[in-house]
N, C-alpha and C. Protein backbone atom coordinates (compact mmCIF):
# COMPACT_ATOMS: atom_id res chain seq x y z
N UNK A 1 86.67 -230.99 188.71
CA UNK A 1 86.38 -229.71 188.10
C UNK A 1 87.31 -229.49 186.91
N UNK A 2 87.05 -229.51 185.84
CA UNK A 2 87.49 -228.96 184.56
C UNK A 2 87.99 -227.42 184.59
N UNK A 3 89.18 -227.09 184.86
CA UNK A 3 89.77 -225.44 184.92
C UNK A 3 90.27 -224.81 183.68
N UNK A 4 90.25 -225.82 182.34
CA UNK A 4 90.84 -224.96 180.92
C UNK A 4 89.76 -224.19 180.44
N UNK A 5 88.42 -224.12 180.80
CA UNK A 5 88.01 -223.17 180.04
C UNK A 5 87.95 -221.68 181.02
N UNK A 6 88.60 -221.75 182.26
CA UNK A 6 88.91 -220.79 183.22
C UNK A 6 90.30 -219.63 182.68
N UNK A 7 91.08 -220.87 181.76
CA UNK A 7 92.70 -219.90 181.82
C UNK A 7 92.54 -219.45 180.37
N UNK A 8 93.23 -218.21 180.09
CA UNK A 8 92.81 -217.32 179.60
C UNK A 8 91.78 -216.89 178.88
N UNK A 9 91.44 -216.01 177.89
CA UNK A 9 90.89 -214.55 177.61
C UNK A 9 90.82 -213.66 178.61
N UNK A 10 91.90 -213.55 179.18
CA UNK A 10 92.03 -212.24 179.89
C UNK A 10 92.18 -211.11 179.53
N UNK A 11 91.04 -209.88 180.45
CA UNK A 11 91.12 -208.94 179.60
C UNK A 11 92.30 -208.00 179.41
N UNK A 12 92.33 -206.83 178.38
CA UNK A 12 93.58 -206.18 178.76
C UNK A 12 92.81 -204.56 178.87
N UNK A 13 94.00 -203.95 179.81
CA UNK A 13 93.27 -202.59 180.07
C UNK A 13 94.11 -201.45 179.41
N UNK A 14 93.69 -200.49 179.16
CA UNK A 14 94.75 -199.49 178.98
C UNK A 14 94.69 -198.49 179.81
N UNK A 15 96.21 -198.57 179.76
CA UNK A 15 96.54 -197.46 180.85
C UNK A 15 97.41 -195.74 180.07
N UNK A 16 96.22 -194.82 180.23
CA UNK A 16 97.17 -193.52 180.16
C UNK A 16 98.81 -192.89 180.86
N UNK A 17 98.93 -192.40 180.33
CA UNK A 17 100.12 -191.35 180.99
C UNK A 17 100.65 -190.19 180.54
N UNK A 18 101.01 -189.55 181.29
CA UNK A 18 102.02 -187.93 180.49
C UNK A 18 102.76 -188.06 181.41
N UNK A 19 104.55 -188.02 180.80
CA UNK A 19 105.79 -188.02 181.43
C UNK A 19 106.49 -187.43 180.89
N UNK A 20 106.95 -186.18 181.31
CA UNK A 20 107.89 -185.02 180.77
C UNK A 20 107.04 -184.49 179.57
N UNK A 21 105.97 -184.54 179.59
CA UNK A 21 105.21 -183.37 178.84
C UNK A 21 104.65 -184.32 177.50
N UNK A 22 105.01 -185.93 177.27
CA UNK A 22 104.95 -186.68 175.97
C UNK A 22 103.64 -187.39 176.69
N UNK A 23 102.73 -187.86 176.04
CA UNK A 23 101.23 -188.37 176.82
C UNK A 23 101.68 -189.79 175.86
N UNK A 24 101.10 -190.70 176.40
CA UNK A 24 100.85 -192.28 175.50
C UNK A 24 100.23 -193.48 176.91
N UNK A 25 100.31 -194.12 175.76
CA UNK A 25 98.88 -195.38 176.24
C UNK A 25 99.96 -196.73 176.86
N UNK A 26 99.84 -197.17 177.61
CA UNK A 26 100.24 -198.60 177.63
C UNK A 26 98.83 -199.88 177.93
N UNK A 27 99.33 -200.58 177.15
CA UNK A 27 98.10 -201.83 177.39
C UNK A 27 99.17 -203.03 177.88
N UNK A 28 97.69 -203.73 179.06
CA UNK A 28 98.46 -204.33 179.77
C UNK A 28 97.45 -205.74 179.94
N UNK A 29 97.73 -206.85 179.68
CA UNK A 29 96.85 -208.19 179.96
C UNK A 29 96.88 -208.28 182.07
N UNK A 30 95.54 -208.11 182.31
CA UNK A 30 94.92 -208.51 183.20
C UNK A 30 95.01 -210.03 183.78
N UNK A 31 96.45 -210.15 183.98
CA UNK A 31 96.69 -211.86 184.36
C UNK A 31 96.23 -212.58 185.62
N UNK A 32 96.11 -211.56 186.75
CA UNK A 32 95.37 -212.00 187.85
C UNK A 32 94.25 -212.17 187.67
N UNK A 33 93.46 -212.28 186.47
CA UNK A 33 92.18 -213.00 186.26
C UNK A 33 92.02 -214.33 186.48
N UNK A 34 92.97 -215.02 185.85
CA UNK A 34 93.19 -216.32 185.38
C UNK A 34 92.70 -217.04 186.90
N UNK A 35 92.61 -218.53 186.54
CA UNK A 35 92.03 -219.19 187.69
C UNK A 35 92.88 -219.03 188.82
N UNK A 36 94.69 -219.10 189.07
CA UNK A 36 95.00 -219.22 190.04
C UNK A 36 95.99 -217.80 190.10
N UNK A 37 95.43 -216.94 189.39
CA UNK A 37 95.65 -215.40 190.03
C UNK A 37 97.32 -215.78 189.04
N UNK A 38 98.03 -216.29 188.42
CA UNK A 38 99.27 -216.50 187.82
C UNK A 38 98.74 -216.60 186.46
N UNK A 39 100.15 -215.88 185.45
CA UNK A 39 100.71 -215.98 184.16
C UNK A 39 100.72 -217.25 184.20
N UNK A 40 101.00 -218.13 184.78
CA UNK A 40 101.48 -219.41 184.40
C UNK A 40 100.37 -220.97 184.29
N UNK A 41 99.30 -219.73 184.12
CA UNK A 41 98.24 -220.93 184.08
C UNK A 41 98.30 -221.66 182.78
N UNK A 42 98.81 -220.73 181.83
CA UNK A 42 98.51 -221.09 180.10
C UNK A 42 99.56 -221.76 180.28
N UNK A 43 100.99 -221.73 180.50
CA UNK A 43 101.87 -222.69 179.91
C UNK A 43 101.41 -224.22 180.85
N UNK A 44 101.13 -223.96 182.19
CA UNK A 44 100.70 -225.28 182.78
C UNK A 44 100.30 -225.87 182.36
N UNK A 45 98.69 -224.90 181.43
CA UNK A 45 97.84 -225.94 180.98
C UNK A 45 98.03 -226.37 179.67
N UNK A 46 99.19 -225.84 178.90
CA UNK A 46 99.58 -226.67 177.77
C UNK A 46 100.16 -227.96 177.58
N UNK A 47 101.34 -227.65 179.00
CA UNK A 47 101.70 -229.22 179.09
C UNK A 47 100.97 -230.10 179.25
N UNK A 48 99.56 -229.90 180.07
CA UNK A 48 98.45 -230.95 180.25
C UNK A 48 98.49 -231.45 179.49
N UNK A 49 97.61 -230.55 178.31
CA UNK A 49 97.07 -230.61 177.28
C UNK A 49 98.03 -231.52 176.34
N UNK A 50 99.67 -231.23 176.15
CA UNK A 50 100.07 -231.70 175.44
C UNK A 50 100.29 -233.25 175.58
N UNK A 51 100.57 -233.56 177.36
CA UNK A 51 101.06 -234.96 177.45
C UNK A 51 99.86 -235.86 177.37
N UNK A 52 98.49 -235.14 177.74
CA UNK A 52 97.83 -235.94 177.24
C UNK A 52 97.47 -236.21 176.09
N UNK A 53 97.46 -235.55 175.11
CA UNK A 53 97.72 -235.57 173.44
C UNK A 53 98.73 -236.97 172.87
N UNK A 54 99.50 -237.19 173.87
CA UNK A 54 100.74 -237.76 173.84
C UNK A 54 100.71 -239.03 174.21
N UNK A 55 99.55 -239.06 175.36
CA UNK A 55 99.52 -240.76 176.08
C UNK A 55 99.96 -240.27 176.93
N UNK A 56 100.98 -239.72 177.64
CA UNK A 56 101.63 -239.72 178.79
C UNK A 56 100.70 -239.61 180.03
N UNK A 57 99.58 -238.94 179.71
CA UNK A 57 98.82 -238.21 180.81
C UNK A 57 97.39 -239.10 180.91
N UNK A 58 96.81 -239.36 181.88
CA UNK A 58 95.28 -239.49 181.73
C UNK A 58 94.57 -239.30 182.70
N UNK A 59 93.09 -239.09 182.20
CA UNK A 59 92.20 -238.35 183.22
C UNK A 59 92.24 -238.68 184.46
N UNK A 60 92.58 -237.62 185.54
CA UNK A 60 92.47 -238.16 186.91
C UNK A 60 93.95 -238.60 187.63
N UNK A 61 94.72 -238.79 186.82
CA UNK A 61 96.31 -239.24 186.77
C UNK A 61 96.69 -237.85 188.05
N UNK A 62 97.29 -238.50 189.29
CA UNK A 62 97.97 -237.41 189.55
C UNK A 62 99.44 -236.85 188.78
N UNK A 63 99.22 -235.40 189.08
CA UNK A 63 100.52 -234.35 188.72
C UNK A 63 100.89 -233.97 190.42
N UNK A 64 102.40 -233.88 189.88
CA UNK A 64 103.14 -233.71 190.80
C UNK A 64 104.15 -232.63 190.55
N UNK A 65 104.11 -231.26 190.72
CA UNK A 65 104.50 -230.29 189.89
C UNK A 65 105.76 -229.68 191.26
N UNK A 66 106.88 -229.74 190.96
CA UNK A 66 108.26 -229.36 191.32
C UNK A 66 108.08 -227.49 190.90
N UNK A 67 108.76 -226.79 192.28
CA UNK A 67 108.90 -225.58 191.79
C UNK A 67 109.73 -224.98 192.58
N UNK A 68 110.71 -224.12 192.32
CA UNK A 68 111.65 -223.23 193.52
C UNK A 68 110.98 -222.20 193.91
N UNK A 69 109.89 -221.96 193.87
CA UNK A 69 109.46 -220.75 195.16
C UNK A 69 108.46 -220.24 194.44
């Protein structure tokens, strides 16, 4: 299964507020869209992208991805 055309255009929402009487907007990117519910789909999938650009990587090649928690 091919997952880069899954990680991002996520949408963004805006969010109202009034706090101490001042009203304003915050906008916020919708990241639990992304395929595995994480921010960190785009940088993942750059490194793909990049090592295979590179030679390092090729189709089907396992990844073996190290993480502290």
């Amino acid at each position: 299964m091919n997952v880069d055309k899954l990680v991002g255009n996520t949408p963004m929402i805006k969010i109202d507020y009034e706090y101490e009487g001042k009203k304003g907007s915050i906008y916020s990117k919708v990241e639990y869209y992304n395929y595995s519910g994480s921010i960190k789909d785009r940088i993942a999938l750059y490194i793909i992208q990049k090592e295979k650009e590179r030679g390092n990587l090729k189709d089907g090649q396992p990844i073996i991805e190290v993480t502290s928690g």
